[in-house]
PDB file of N, CA and C in Angstrom:
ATOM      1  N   UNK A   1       4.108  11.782  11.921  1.00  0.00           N
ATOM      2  CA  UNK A   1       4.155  11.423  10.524  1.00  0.00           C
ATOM      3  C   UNK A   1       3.088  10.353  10.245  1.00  0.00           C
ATOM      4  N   UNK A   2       2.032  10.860   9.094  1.00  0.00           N
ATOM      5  CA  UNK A   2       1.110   9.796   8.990  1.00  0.00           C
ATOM      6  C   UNK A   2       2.414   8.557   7.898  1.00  0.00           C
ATOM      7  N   UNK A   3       1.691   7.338   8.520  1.00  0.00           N
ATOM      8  CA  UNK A   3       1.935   6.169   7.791  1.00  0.00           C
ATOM      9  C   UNK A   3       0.858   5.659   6.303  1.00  0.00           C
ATOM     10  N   UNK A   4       1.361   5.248   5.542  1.00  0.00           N
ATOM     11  CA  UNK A   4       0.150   4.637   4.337  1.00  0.00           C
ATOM     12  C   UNK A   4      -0.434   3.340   4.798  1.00  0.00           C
ATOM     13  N   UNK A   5      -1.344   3.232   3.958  1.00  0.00           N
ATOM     14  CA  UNK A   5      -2.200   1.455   4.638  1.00  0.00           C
ATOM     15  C   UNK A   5      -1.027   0.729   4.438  1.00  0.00           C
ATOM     16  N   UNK A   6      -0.595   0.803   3.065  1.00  0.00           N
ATOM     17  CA  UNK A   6       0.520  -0.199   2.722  1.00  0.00           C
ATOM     18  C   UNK A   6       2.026  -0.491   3.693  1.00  0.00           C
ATOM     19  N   UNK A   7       2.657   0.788   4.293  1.00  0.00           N
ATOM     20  CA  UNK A   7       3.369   0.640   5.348  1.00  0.00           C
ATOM     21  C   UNK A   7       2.742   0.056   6.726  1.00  0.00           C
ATOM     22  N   UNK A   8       1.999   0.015   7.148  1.00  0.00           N
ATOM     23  CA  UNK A   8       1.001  -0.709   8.128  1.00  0.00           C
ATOM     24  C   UNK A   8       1.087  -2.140   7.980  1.00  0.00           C
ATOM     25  N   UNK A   9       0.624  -2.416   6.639  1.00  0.00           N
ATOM     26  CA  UNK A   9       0.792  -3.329   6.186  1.00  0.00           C
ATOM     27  C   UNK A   9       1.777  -4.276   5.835  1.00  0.00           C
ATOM     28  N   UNK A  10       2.884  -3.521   5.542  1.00  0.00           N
ATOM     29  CA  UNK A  10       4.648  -4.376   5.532  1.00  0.00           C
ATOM     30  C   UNK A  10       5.124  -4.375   6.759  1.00  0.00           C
ATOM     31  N   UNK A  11       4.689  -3.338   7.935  1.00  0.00           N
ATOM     32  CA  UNK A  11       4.960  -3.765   9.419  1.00  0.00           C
ATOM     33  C   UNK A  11       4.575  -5.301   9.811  1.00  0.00           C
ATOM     34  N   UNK A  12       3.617  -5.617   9.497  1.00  0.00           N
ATOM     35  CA  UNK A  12       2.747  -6.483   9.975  1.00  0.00           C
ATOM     36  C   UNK A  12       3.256  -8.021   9.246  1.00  0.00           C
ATOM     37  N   UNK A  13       3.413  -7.638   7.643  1.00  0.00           N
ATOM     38  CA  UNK A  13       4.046  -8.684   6.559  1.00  0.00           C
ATOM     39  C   UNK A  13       5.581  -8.602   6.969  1.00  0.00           C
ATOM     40  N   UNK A  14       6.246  -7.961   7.615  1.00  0.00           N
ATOM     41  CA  UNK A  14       7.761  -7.882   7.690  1.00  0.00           C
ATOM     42  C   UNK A  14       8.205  -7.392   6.220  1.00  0.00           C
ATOM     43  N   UNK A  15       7.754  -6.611   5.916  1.00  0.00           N
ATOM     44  CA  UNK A  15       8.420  -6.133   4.365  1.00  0.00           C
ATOM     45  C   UNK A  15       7.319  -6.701   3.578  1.00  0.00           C
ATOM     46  N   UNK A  16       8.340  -6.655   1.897  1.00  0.00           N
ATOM     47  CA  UNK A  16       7.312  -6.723   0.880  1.00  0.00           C
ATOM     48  C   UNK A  16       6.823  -5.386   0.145  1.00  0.00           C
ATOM     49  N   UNK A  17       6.237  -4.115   0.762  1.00  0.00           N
ATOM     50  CA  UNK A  17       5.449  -3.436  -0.087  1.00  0.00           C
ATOM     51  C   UNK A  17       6.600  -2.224   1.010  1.00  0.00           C
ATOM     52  N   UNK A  18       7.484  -1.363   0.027  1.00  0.00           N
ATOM     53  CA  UNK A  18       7.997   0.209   0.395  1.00  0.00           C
ATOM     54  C   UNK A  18       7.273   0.984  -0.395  1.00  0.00           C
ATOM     55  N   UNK A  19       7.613   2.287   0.424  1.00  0.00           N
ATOM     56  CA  UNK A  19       7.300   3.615  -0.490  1.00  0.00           C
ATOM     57  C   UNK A  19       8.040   4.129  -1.279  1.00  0.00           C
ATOM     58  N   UNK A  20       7.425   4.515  -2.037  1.00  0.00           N
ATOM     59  CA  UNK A  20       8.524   5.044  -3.536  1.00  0.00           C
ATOM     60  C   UNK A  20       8.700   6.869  -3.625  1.00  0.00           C
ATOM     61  N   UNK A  21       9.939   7.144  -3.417  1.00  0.00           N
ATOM     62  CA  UNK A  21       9.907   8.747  -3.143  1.00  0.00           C
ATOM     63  C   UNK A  21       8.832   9.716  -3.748  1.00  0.00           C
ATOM     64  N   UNK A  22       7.904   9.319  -4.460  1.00  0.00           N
ATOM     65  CA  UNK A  22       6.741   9.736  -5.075  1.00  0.00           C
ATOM     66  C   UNK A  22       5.523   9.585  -4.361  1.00  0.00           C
ATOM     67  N   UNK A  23       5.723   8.948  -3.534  1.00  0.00           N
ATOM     68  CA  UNK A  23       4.546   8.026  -1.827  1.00  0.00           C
ATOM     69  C   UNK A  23       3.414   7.037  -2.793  1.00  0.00           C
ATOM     70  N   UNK A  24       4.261   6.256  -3.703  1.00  0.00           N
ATOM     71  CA  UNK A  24       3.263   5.331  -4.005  1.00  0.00           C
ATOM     72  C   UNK A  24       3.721   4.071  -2.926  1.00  0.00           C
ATOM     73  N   UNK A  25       3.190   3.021  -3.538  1.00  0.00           N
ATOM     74  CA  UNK A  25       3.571   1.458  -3.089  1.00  0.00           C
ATOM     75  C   UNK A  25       4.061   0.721  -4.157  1.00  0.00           C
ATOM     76  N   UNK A  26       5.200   0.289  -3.425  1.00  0.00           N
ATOM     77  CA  UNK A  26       6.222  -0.501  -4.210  1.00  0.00           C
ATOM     78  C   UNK A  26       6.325  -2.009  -4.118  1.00  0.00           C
ATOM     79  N   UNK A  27       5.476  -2.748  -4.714  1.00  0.00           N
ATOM     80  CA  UNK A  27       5.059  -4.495  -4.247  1.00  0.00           C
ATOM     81  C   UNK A  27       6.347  -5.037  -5.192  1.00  0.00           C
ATOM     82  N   UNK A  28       7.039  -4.955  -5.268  1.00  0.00           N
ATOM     83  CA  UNK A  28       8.562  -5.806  -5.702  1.00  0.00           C
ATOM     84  C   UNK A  28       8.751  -5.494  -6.557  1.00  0.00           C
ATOM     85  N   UNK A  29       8.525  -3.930  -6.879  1.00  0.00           N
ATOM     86  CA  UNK A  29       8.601  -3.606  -8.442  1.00  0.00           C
ATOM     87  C   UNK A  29       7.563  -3.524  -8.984  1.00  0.00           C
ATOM     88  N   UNK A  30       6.498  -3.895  -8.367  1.00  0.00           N
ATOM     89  CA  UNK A  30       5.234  -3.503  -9.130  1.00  0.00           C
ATOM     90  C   UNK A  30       4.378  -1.740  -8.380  1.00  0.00           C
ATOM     91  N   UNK A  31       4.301  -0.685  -8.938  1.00  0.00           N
ATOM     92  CA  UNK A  31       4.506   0.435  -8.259  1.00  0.00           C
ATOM     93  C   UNK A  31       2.629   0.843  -8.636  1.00  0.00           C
ATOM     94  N   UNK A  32       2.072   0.832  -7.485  1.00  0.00           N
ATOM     95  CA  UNK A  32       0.730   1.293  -7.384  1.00  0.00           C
ATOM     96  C   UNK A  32       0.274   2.496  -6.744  1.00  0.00           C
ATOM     97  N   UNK A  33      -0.672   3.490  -6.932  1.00  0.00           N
ATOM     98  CA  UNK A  33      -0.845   5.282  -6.330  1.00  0.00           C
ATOM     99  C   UNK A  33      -1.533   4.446  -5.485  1.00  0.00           C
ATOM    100  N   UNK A  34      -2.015   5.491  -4.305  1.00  0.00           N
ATOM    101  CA  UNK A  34      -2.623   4.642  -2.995  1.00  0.00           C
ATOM    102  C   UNK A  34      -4.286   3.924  -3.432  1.00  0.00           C
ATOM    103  N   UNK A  35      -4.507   5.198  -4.610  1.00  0.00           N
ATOM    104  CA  UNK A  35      -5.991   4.367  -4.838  1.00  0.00           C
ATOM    105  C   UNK A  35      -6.105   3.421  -5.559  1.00  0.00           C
ATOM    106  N   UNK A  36      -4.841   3.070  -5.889  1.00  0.00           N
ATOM    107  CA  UNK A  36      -5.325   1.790  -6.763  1.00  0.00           C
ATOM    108  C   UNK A  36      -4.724   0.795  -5.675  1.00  0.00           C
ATOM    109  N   UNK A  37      -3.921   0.701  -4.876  1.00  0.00           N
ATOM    110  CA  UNK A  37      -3.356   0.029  -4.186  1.00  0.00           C
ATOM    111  C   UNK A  37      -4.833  -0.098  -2.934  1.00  0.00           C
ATOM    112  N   UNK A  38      -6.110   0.747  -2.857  1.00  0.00           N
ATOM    113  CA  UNK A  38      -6.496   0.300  -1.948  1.00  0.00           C
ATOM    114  C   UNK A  38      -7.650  -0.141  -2.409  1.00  0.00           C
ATOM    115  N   UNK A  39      -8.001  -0.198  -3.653  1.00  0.00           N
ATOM    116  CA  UNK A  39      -8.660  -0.607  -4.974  1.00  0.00           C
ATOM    117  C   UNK A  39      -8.605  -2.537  -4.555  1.00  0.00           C
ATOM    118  N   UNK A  40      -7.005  -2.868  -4.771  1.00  0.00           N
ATOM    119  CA  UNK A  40      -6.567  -4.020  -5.421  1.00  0.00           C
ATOM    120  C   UNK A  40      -7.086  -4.728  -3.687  1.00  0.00           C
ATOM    121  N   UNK A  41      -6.692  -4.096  -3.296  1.00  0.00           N
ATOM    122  CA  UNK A  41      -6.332  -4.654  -1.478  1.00  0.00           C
ATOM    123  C   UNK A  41      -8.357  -5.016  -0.902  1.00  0.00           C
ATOM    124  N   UNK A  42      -9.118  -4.241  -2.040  1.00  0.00           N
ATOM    125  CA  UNK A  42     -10.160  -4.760  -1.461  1.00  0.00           C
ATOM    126  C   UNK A  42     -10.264  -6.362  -2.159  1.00  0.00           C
ATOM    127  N   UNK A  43     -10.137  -7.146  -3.182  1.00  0.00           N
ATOM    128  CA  UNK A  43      -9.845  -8.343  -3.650  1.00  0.00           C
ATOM    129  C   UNK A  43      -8.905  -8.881  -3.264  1.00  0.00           C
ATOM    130  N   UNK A  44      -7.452  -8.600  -3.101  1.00  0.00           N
ATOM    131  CA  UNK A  44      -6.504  -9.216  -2.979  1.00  0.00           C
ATOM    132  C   UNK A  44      -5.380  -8.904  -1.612  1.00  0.00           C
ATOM    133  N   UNK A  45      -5.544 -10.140  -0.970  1.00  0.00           N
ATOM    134  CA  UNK A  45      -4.807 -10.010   0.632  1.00  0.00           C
ATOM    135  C   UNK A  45      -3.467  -9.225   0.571  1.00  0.00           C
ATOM    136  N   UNK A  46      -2.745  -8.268   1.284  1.00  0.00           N
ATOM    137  CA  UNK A  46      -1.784  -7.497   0.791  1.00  0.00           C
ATOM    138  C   UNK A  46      -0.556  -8.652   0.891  1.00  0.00           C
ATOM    139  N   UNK A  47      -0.107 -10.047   1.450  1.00  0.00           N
ATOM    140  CA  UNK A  47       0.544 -11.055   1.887  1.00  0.00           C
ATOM    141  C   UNK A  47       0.265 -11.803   0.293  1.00  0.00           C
ATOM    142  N   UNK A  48      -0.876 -12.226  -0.659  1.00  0.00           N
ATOM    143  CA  UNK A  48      -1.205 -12.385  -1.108  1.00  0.00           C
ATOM    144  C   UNK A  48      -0.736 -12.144  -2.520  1.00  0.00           C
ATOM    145  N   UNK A  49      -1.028 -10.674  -2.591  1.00  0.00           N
ATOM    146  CA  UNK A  49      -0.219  -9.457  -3.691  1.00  0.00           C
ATOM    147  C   UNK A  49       1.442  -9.697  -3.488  1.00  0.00           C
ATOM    148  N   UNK A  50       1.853  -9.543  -2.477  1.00  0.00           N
ATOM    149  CA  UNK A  50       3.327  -9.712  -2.777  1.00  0.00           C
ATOM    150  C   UNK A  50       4.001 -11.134  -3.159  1.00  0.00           C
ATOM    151  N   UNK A  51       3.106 -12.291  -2.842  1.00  0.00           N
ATOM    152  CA  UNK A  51       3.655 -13.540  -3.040  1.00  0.00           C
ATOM    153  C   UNK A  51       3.174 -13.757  -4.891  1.00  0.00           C
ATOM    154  N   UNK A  52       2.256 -13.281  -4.664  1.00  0.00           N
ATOM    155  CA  UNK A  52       1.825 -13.366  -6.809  1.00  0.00           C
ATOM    156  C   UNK A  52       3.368 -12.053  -7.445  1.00  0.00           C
ATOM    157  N   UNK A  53       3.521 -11.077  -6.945  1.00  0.00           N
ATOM    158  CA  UNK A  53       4.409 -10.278  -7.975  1.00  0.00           C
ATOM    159  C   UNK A  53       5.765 -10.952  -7.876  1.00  0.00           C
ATOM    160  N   UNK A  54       6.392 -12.159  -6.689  1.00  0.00           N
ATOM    161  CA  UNK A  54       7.297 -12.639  -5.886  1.00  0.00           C
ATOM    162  C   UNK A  54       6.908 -13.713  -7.412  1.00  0.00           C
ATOM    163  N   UNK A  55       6.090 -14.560  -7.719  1.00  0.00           N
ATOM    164  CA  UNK A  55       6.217 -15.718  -7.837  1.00  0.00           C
ATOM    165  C   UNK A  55       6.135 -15.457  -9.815  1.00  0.00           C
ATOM    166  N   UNK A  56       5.014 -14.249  -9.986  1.00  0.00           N
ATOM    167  CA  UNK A  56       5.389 -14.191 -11.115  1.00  0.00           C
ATOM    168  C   UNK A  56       5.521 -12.689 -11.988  1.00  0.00           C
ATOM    169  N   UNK A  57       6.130 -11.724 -11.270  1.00  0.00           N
ATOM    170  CA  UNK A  57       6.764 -10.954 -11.631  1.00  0.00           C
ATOM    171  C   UNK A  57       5.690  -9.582 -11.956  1.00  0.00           C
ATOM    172  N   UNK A  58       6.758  -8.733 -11.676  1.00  0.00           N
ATOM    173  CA  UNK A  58       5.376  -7.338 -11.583  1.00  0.00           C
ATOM    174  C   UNK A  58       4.719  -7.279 -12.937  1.00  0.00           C
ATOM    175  N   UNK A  59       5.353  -7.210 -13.963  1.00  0.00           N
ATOM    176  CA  UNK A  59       4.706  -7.043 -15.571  1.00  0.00           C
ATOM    177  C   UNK A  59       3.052  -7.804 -15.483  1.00  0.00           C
ATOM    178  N   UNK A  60       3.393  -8.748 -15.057  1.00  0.00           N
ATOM    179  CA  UNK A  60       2.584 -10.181 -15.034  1.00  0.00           C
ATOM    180  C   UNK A  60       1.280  -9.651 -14.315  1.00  0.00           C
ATOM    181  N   UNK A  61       2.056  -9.645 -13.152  1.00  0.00           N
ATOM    182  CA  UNK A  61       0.681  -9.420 -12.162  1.00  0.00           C
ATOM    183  C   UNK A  61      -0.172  -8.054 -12.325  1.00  0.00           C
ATOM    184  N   UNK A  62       0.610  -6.671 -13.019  1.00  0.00           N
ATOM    185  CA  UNK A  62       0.238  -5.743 -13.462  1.00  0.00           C
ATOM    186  C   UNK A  62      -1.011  -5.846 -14.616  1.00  0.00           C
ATOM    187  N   UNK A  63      -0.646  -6.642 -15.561  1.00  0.00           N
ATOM    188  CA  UNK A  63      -1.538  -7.222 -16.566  1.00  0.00           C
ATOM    189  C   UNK A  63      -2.844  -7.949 -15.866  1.00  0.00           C
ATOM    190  N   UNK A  64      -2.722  -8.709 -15.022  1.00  0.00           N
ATOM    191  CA  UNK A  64      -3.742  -9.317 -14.409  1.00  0.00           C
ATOM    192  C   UNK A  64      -4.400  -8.750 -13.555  1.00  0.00           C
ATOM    193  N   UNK A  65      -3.960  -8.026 -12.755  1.00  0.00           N
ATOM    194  CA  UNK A  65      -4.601  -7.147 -11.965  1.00  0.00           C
ATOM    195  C   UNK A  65      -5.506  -5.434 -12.494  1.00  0.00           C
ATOM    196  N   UNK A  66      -4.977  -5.290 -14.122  1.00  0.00           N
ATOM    197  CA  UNK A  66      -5.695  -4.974 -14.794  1.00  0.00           C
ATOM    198  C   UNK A  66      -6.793  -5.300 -15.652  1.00  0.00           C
ATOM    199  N   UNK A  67      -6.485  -6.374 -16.076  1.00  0.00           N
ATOM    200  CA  UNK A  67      -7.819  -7.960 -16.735  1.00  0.00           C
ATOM    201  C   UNK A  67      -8.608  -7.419 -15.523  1.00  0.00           C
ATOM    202  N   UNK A  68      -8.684  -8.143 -14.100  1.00  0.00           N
ATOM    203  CA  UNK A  68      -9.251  -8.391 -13.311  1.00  0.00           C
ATOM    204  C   UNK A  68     -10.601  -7.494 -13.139  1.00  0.00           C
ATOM    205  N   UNK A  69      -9.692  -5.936 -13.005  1.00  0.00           N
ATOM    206  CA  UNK A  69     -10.424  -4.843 -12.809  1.00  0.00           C
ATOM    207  C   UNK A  69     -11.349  -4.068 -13.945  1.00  0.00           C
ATOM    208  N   UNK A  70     -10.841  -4.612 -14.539  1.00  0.00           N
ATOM    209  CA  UNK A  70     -11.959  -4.160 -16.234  1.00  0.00           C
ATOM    210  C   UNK A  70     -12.712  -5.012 -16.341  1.00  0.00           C
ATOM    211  N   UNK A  71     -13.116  -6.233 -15.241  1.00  0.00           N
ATOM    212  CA  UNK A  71     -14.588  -6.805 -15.646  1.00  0.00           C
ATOM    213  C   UNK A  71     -16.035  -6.250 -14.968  1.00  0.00           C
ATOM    214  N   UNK A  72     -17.143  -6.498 -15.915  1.00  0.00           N
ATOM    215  CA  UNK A  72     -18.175  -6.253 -15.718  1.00  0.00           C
ATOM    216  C   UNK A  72     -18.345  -5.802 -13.803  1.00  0.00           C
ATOM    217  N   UNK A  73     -18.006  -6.978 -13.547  1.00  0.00           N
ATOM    218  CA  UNK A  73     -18.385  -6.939 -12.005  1.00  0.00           C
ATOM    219  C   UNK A  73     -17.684  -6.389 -11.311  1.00  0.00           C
ATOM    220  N   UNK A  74     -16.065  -6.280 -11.786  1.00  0.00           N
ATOM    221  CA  UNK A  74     -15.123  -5.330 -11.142  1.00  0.00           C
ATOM    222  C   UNK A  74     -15.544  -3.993 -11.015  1.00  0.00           C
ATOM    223  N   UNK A  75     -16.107  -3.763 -12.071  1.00  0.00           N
ATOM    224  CA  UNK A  75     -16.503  -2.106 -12.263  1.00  0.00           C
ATOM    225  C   UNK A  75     -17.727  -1.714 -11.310  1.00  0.00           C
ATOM    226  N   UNK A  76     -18.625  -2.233 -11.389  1.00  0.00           N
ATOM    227  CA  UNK A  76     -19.793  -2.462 -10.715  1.00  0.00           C
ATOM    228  C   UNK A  76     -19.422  -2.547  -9.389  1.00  0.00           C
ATOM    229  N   UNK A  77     -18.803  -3.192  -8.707  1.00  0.00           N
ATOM    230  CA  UNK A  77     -18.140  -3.017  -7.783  1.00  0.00           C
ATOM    231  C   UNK A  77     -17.500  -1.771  -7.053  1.00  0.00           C
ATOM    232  N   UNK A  78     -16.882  -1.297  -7.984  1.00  0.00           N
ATOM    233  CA  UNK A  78     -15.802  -0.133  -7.472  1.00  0.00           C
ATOM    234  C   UNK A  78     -16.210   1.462  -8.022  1.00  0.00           C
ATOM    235  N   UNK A  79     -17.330   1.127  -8.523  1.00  0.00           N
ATOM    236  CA  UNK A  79     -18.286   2.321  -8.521  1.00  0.00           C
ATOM    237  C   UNK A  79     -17.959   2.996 -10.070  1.00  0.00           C
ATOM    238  N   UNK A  80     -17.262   2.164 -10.980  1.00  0.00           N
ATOM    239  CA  UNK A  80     -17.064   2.519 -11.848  1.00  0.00           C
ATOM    240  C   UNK A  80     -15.367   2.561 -12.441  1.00  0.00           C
ATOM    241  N   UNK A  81     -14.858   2.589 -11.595  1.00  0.00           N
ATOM    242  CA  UNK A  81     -13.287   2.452 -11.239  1.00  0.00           C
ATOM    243  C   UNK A  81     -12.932   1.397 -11.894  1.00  0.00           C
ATOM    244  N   UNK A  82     -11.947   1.912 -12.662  1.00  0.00           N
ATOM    245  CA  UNK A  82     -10.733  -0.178 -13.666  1.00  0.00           C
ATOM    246  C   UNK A  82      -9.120   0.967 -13.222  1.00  0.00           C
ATOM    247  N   UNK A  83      -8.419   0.111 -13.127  1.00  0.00           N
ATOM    248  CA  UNK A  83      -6.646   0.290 -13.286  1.00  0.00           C
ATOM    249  C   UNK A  83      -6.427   0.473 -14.663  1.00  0.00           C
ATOM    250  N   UNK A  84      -5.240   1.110 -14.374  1.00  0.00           N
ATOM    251  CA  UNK A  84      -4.989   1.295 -15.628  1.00  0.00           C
ATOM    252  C   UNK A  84      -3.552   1.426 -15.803  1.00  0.00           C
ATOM    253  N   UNK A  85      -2.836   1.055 -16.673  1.00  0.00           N
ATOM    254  CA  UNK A  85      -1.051   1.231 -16.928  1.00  0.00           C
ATOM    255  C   UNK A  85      -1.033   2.553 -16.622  1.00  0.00           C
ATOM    256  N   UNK A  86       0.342   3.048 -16.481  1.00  0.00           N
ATOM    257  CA  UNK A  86       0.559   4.157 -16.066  1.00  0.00           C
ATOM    258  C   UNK A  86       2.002   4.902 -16.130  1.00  0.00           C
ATOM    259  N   UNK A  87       2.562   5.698 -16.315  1.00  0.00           N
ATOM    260  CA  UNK A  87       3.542   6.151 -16.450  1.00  0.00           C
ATOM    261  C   UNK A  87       4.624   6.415 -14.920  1.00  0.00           C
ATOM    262  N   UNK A  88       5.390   5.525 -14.670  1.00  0.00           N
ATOM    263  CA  UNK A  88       5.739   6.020 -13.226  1.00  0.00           C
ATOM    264  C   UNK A  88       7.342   6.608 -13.377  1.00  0.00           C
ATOM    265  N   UNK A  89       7.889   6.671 -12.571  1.00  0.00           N
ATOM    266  CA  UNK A  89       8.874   7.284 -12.190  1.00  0.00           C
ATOM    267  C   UNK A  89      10.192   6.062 -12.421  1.00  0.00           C
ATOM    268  N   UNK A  90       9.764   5.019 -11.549  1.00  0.00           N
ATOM    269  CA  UNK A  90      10.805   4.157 -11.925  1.00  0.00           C
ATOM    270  C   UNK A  90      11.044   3.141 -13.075  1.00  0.00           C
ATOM    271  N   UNK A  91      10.481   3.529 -13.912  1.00  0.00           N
ATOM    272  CA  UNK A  91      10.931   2.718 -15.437  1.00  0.00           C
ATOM    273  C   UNK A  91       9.950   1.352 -15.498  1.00  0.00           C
ATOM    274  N   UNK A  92       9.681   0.703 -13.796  1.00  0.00           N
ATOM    275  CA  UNK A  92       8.890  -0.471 -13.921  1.00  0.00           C
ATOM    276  C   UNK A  92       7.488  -0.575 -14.072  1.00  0.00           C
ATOM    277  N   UNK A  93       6.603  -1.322 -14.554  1.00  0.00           N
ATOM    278  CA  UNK A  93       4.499  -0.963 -14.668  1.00  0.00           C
ATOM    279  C   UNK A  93       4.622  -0.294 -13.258  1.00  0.00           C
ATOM    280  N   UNK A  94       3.595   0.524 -13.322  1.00  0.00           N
ATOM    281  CA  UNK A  94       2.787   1.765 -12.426  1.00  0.00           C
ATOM    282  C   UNK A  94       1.220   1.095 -12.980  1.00  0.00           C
ATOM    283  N   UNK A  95       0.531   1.434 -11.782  1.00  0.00           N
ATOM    284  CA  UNK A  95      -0.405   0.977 -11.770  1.00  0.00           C
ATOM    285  C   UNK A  95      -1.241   2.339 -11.231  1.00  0.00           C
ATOM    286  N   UNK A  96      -2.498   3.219 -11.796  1.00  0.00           N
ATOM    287  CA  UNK A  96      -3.552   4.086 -11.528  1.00  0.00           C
ATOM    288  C   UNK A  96      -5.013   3.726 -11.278  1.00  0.00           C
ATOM    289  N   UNK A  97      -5.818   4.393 -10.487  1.00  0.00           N
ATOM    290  CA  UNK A  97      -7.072   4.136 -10.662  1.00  0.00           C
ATOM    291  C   UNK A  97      -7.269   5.328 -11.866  1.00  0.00           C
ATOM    292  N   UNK A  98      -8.093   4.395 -12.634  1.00  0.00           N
ATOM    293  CA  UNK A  98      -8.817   5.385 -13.859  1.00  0.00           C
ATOM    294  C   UNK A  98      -9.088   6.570 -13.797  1.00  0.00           C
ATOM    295  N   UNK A  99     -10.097   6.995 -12.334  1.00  0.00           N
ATOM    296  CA  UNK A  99     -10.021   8.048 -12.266  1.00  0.00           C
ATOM    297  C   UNK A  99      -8.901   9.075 -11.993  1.00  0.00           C
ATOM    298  N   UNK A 100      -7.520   8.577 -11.748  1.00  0.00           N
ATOM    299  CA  UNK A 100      -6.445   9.823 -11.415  1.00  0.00           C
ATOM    300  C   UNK A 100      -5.382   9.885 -12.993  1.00  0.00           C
ATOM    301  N   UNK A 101      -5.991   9.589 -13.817  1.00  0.00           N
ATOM    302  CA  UNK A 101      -5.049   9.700 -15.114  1.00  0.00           C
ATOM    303  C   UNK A 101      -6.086  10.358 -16.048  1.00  0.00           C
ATOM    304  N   UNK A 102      -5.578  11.038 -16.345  1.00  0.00           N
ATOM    305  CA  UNK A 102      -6.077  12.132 -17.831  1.00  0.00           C
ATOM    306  C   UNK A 102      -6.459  11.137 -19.348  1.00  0.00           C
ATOM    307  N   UNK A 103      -5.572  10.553 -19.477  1.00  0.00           N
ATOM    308  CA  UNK A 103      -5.363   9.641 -20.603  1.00  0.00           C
ATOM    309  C   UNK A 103      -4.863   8.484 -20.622  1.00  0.00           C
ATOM    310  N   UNK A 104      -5.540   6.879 -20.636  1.00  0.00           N
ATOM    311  CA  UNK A 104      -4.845   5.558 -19.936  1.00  0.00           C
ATOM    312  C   UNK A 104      -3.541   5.391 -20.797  1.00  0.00           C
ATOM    313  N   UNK A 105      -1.948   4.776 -20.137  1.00  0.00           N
ATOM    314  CA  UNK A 105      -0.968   5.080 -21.127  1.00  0.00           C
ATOM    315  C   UNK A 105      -1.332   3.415 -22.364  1.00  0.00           C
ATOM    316  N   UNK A 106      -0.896   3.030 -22.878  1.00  0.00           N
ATOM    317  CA  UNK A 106      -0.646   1.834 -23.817  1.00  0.00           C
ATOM    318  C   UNK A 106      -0.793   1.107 -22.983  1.00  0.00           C
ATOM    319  N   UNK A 107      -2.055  -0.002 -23.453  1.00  0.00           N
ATOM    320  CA  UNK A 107      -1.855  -1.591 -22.118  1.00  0.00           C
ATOM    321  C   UNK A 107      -1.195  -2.294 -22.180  1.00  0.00           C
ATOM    322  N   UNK A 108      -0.150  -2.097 -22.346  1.00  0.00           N
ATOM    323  CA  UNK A 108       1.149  -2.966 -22.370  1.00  0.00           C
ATOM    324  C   UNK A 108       1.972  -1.938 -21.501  1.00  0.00           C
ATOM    325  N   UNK A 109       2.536  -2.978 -20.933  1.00  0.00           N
ATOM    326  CA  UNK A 109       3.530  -2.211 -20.028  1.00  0.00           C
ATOM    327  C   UNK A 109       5.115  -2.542 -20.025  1.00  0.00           C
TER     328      UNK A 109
END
């Protein structure tokens, strides 16, 4: 059975980031597809990510971690790539890379 970066990664953190029966990543309620989760993970330490959604809540960090990625240099960076809100499964922000959504949902989450 292959493992995701992110399970690798909560081995190592002792928890923090599960999979969501959909095989995204689940950072405390904040629910990311793998490419945006490996998007975020090139800026932000995965120990890092869970202590910001821990300290101020997935909505929060969802919003910011979308700011983040819609700047000039973010984009430039990631070859063109921003996050984007997203429609998920469990009622809480979902997080996409731009390129895997048809239509970005409302930036508000």
């Amino acid at each position: 059975m292959r493992l995701r970066i992110w399970e690798l990664h909560s081995q190592r953190l002792s928890g923090g980031i599960v999979t969501t029966p959909e095989g995204d990543a689940d950072v405390g309620g904040l629910v990311l597809s793998e490419k945006a989760y490996l998007l975020v993970v090139r800026d932000v330490r995965p120990q890092q990510l869970i202590d910001m959604v821990r300290r101020d809540g997935p909505g929060a960090i969802a919003h910011q971690l979308i700011a983040h990625f819609s700047t000039a240099d973010a984009v430039a960076a990631s070859g063109g790539r921003t996050l984007v809100a997203a429609r998920g499964m469990s009622g809480g922000p979902c997080i996409r890379r731009s390129d895997e959504v048809a239509e970005p949902a409302t930036p508000h989450l």
